[in-house]
PDB file of N, CA and C in Angstrom:
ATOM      1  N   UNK A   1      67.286 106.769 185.547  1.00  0.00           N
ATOM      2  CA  UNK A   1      67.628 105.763 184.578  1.00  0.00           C
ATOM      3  C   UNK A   1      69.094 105.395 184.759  1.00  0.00           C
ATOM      4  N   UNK A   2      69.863 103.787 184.176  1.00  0.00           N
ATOM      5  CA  UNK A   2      70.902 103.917 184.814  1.00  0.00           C
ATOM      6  C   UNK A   2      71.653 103.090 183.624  1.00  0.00           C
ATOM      7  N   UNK A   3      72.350 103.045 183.043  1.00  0.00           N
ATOM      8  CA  UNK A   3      72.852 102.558 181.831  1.00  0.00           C
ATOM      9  C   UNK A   3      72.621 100.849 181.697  1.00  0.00           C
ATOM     10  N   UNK A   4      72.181 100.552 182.393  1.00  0.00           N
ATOM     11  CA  UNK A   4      71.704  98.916 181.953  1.00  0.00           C
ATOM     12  C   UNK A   4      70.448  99.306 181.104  1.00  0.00           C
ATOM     13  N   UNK A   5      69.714 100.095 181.528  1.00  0.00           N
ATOM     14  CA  UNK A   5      68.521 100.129 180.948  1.00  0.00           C
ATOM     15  C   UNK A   5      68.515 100.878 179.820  1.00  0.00           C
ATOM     16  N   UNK A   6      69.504 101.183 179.228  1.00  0.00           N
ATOM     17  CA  UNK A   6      69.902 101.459 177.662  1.00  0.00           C
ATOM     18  C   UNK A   6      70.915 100.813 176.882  1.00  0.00           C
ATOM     19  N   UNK A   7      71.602  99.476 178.024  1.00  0.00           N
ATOM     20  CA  UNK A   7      72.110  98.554 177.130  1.00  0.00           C
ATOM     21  C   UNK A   7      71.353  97.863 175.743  1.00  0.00           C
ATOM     22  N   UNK A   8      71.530  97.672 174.802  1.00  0.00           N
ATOM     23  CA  UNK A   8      70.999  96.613 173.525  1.00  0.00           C
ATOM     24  C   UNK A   8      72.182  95.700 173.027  1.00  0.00           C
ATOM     25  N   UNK A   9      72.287  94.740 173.146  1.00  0.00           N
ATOM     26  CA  UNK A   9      73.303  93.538 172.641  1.00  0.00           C
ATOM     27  C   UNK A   9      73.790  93.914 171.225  1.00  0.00           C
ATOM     28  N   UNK A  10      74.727  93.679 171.095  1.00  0.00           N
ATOM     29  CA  UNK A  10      75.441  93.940 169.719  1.00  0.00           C
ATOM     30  C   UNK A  10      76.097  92.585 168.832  1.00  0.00           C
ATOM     31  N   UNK A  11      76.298  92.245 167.853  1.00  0.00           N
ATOM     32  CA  UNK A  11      76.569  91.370 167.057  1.00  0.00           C
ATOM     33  C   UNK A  11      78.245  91.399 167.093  1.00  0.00           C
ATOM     34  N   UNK A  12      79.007  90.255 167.247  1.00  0.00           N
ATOM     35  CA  UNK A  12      80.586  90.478 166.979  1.00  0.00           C
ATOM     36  C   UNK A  12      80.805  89.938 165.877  1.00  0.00           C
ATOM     37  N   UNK A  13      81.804  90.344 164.933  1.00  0.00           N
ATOM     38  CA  UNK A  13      81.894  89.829 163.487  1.00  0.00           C
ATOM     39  C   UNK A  13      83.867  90.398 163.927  1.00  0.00           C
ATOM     40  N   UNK A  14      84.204  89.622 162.718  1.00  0.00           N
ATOM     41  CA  UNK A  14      85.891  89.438 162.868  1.00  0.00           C
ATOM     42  C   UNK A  14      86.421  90.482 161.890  1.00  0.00           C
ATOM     43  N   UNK A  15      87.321  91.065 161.449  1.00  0.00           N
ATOM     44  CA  UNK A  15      87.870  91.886 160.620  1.00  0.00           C
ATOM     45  C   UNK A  15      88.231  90.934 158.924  1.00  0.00           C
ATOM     46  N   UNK A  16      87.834  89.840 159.725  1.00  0.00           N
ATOM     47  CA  UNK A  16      88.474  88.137 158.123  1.00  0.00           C
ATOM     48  C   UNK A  16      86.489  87.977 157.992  1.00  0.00           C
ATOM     49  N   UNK A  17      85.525  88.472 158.737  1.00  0.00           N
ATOM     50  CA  UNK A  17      84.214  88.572 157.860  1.00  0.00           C
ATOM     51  C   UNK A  17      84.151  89.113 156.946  1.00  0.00           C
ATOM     52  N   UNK A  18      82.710  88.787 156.106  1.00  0.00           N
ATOM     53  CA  UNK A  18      82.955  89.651 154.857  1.00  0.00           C
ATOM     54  C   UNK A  18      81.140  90.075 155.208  1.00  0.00           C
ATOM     55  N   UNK A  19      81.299  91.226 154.479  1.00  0.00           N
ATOM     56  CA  UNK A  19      80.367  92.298 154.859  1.00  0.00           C
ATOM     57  C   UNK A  19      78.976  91.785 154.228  1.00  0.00           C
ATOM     58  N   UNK A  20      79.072  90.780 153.610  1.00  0.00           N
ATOM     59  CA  UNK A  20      77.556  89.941 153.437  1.00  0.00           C
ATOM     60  C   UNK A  20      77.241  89.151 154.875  1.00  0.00           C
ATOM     61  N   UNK A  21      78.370  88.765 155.512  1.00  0.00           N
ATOM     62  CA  UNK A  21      78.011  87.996 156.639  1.00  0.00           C
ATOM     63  C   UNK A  21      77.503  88.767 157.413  1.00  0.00           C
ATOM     64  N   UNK A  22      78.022  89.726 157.418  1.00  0.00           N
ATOM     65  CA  UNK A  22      77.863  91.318 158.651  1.00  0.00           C
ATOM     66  C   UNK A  22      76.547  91.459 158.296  1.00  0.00           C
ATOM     67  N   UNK A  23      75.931  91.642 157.392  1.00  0.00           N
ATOM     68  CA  UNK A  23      74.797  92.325 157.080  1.00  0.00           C
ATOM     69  C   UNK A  23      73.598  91.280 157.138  1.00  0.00           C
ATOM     70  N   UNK A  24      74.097  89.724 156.738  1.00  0.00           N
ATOM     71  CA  UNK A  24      73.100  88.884 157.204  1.00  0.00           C
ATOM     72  C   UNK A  24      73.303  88.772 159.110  1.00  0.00           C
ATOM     73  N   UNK A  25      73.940  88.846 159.515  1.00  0.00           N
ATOM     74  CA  UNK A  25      74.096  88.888 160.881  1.00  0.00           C
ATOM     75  C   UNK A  25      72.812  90.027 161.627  1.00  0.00           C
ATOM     76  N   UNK A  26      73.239  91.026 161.156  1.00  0.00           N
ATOM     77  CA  UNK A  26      72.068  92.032 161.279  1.00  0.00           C
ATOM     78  C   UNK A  26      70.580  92.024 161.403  1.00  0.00           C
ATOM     79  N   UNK A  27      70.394  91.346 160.250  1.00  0.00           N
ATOM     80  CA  UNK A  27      69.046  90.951 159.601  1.00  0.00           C
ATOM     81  C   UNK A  27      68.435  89.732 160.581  1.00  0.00           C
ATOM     82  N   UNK A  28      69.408  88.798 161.069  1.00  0.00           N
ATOM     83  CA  UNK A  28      69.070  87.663 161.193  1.00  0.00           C
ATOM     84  C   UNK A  28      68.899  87.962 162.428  1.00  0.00           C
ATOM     85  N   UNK A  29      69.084  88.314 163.476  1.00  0.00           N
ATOM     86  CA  UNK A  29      69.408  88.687 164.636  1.00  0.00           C
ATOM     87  C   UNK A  29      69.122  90.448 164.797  1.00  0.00           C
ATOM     88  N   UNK A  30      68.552  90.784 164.023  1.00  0.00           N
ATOM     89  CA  UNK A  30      67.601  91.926 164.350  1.00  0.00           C
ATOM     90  C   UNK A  30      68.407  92.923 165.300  1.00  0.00           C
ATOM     91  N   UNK A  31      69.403  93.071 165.098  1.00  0.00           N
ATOM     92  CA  UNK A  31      70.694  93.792 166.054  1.00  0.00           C
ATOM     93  C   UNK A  31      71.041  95.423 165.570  1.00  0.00           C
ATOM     94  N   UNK A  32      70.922  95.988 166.089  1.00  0.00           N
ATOM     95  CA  UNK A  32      71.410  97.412 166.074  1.00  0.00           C
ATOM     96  C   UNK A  32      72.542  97.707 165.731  1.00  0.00           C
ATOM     97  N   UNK A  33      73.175  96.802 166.103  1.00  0.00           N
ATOM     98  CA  UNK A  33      74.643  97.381 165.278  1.00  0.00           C
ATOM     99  C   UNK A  33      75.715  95.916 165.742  1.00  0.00           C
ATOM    100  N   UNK A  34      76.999  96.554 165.373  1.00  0.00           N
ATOM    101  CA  UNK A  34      77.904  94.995 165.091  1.00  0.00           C
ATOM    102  C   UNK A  34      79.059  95.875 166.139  1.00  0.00           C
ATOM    103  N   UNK A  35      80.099  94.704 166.791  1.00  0.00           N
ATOM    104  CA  UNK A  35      81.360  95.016 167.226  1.00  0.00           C
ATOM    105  C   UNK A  35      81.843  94.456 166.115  1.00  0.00           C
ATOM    106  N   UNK A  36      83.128  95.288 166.069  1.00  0.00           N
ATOM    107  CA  UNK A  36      84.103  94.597 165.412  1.00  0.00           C
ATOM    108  C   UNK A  36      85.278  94.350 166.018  1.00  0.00           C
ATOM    109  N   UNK A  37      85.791  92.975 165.943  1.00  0.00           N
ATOM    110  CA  UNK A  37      87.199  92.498 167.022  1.00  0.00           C
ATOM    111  C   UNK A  37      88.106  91.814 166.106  1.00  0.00           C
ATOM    112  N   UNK A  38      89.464  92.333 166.483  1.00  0.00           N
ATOM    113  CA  UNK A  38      90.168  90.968 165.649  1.00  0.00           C
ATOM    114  C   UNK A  38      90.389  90.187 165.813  1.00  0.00           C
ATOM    115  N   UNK A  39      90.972  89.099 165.413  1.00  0.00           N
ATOM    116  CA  UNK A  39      91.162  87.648 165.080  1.00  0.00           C
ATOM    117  C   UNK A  39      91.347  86.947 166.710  1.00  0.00           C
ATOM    118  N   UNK A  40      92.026  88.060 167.508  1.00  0.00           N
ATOM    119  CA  UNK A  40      92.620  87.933 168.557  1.00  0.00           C
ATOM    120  C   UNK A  40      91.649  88.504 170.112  1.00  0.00           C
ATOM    121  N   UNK A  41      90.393  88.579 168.990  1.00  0.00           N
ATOM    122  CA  UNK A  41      89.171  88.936 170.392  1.00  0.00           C
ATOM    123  C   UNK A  41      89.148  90.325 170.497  1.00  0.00           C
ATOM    124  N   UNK A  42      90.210  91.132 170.344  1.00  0.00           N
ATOM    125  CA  UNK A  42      90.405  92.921 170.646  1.00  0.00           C
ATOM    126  C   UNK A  42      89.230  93.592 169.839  1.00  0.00           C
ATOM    127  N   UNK A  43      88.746  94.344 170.782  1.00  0.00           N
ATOM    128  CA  UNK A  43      87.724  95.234 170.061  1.00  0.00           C
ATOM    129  C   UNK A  43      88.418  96.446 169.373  1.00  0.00           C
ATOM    130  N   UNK A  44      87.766  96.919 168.047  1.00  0.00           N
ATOM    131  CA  UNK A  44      88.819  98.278 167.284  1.00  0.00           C
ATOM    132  C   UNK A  44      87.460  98.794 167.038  1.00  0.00           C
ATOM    133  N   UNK A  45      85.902  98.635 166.633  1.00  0.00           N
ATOM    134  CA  UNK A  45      85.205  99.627 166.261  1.00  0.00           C
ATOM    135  C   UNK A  45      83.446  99.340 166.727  1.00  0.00           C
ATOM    136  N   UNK A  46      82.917 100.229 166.765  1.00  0.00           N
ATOM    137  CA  UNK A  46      81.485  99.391 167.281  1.00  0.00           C
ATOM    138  C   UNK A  46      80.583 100.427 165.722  1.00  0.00           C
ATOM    139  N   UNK A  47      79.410  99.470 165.183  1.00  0.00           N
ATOM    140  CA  UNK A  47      79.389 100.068 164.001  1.00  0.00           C
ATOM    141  C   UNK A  47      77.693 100.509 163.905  1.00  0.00           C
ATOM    142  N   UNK A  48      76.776 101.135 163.776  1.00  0.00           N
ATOM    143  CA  UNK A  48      75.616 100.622 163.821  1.00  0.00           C
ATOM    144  C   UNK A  48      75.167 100.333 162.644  1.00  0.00           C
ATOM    145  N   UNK A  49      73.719  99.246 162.726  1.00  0.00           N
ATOM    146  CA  UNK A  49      73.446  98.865 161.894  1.00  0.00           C
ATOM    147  C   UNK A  49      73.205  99.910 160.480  1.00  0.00           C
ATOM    148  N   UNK A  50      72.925 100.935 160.491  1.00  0.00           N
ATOM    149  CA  UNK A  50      73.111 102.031 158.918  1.00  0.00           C
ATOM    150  C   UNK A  50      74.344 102.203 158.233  1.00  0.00           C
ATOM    151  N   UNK A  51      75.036 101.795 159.356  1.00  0.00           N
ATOM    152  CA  UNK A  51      76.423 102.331 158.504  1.00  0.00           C
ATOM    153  C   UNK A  51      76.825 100.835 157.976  1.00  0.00           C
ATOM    154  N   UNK A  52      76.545  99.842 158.636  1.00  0.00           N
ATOM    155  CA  UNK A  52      76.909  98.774 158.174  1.00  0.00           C
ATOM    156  C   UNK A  52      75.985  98.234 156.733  1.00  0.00           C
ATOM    157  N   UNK A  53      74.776  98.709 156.858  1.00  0.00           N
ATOM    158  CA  UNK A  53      74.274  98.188 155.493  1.00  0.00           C
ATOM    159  C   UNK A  53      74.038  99.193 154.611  1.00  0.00           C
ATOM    160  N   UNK A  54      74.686 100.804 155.004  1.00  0.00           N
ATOM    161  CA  UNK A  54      75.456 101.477 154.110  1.00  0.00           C
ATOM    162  C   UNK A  54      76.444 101.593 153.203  1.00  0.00           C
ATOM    163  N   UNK A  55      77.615 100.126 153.751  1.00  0.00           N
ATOM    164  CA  UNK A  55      78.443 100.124 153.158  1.00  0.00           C
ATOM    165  C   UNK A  55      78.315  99.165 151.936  1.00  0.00           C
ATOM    166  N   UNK A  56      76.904  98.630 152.053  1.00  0.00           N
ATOM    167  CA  UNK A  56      76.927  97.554 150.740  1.00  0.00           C
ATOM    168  C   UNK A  56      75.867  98.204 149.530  1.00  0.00           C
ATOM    169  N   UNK A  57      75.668  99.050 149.710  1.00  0.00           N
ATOM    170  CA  UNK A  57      74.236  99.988 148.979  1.00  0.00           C
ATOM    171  C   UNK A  57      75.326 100.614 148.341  1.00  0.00           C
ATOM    172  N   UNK A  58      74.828 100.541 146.713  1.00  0.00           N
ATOM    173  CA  UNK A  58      75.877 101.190 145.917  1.00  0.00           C
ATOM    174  C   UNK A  58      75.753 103.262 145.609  1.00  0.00           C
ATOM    175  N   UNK A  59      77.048 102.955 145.426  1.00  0.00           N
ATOM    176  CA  UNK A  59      76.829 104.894 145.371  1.00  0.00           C
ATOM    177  C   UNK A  59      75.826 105.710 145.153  1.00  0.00           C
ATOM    178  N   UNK A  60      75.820 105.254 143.721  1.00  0.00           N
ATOM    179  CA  UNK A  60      74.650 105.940 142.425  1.00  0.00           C
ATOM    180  C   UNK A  60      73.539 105.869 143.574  1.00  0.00           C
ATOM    181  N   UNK A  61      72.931 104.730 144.017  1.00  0.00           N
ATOM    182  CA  UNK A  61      71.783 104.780 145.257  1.00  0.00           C
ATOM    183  C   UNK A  61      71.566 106.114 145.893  1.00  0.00           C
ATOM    184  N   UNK A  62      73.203 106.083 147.106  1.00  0.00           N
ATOM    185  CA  UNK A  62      73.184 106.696 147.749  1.00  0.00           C
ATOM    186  C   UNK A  62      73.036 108.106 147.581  1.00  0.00           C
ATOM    187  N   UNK A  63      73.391 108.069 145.993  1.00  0.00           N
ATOM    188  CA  UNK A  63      73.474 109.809 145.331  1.00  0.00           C
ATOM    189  C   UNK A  63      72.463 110.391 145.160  1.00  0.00           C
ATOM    190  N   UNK A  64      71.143 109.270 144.909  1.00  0.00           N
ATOM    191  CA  UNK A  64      69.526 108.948 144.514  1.00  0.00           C
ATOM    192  C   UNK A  64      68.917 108.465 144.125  1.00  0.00           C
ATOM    193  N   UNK A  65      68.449 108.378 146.049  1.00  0.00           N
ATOM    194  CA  UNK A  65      68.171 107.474 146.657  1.00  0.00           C
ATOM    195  C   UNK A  65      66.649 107.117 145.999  1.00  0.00           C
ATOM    196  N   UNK A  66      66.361 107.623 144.984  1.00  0.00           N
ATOM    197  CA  UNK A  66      65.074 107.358 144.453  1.00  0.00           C
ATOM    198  C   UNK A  66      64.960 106.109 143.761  1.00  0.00           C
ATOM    199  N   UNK A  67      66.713 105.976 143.259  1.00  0.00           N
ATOM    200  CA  UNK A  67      66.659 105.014 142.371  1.00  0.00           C
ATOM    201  C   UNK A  67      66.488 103.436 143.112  1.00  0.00           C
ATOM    202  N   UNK A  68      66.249 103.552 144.414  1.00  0.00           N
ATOM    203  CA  UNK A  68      66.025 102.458 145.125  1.00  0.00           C
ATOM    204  C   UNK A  68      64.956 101.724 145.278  1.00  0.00           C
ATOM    205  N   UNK A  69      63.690 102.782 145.025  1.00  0.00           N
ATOM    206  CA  UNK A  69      62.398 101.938 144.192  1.00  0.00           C
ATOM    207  C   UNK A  69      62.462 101.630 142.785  1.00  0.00           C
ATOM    208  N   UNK A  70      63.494 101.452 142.197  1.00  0.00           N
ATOM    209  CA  UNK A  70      63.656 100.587 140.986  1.00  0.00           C
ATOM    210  C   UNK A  70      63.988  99.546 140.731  1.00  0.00           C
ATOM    211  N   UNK A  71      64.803  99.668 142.146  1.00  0.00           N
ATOM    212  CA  UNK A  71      65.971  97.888 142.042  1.00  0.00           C
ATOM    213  C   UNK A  71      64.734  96.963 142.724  1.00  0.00           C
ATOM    214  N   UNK A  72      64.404  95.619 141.060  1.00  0.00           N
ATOM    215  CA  UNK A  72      63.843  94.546 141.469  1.00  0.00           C
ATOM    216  C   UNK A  72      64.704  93.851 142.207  1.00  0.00           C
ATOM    217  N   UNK A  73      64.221  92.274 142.304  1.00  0.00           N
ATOM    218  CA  UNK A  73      64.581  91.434 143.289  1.00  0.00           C
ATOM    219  C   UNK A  73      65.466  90.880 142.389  1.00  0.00           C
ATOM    220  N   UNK A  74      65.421  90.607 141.030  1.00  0.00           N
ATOM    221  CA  UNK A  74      66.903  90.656 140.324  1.00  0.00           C
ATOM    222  C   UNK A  74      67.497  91.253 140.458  1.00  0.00           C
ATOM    223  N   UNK A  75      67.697  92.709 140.411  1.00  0.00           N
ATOM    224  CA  UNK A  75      68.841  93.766 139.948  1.00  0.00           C
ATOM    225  C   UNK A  75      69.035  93.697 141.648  1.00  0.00           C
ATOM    226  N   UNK A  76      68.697  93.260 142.659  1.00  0.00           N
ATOM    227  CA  UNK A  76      69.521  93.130 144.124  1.00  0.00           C
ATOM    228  C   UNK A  76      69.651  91.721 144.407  1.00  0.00           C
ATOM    229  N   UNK A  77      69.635  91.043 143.944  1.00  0.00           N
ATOM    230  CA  UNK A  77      70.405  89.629 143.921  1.00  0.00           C
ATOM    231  C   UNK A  77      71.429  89.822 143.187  1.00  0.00           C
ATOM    232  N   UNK A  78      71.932  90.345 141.545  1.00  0.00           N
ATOM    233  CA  UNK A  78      73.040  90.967 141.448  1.00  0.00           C
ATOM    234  C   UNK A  78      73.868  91.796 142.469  1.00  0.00           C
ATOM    235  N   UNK A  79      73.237  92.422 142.947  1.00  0.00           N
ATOM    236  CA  UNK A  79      73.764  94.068 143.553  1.00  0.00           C
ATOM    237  C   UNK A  79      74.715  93.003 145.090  1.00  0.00           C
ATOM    238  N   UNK A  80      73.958  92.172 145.774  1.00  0.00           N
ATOM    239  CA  UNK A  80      74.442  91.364 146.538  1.00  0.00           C
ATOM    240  C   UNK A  80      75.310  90.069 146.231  1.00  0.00           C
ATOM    241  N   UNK A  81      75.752  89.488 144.990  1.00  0.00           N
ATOM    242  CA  UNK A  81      76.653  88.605 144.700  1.00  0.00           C
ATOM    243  C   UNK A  81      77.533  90.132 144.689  1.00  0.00           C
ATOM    244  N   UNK A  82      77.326  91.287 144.182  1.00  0.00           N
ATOM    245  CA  UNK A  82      78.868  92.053 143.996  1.00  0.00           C
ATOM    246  C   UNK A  82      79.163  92.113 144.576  1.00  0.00           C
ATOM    247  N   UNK A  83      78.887  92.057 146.003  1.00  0.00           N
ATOM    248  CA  UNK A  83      79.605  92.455 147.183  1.00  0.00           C
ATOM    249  C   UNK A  83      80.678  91.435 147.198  1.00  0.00           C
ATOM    250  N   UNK A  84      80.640  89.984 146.708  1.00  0.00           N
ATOM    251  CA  UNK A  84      81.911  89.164 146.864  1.00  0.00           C
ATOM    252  C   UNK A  84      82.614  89.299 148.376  1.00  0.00           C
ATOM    253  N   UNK A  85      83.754  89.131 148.441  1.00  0.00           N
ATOM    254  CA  UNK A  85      84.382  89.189 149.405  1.00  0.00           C
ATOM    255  C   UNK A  85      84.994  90.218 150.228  1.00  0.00           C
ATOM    256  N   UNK A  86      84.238  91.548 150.108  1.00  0.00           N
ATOM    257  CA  UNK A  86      84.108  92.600 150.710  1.00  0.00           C
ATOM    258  C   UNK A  86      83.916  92.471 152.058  1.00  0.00           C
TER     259      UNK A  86
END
């Protein structure tokens, strides 16, 4: 086996994105994970997709995780305007 054949394309998003874009990027494009570059093209982090739509899943969730079959499609249409400009 030879490392092309475990390449998978990655998503680039800017450090001035905001982590709703990141996460629709993901979704939309079915991508494993995101680069992140700054403004100036430089790569600083490569992220995969869990950690990236880890960072918008609120604590209490993450604390339990049960409570995640509770959140309707309201209470995560809230949960996703909070993210704002994160």
């Amino acid at each position: 086996m030879i490392a092309s054949d475990l390449a998978q394309p990655v998503g680039l998003v800017r450090t001035t994105d905001t982590l709703l874009d990141a996460v629709r990027r993901l979704v939309t494009e079915s991508l494993p994970g995101l680069a992140v570059v700054s403004d100036d093209g430089r790569p600083l982090a490569v992220l995969p997709a869990s950690q990236v739509v880890g960072l918008a899943v609120p604590a209490y969730i993450k604390d339990d995780p049960s409570l995640a079959r509770v959140v309707d499609e309201a209470a995560a249409d809230r949960l996703v305007e909070g993210l704002g400009d994160l």
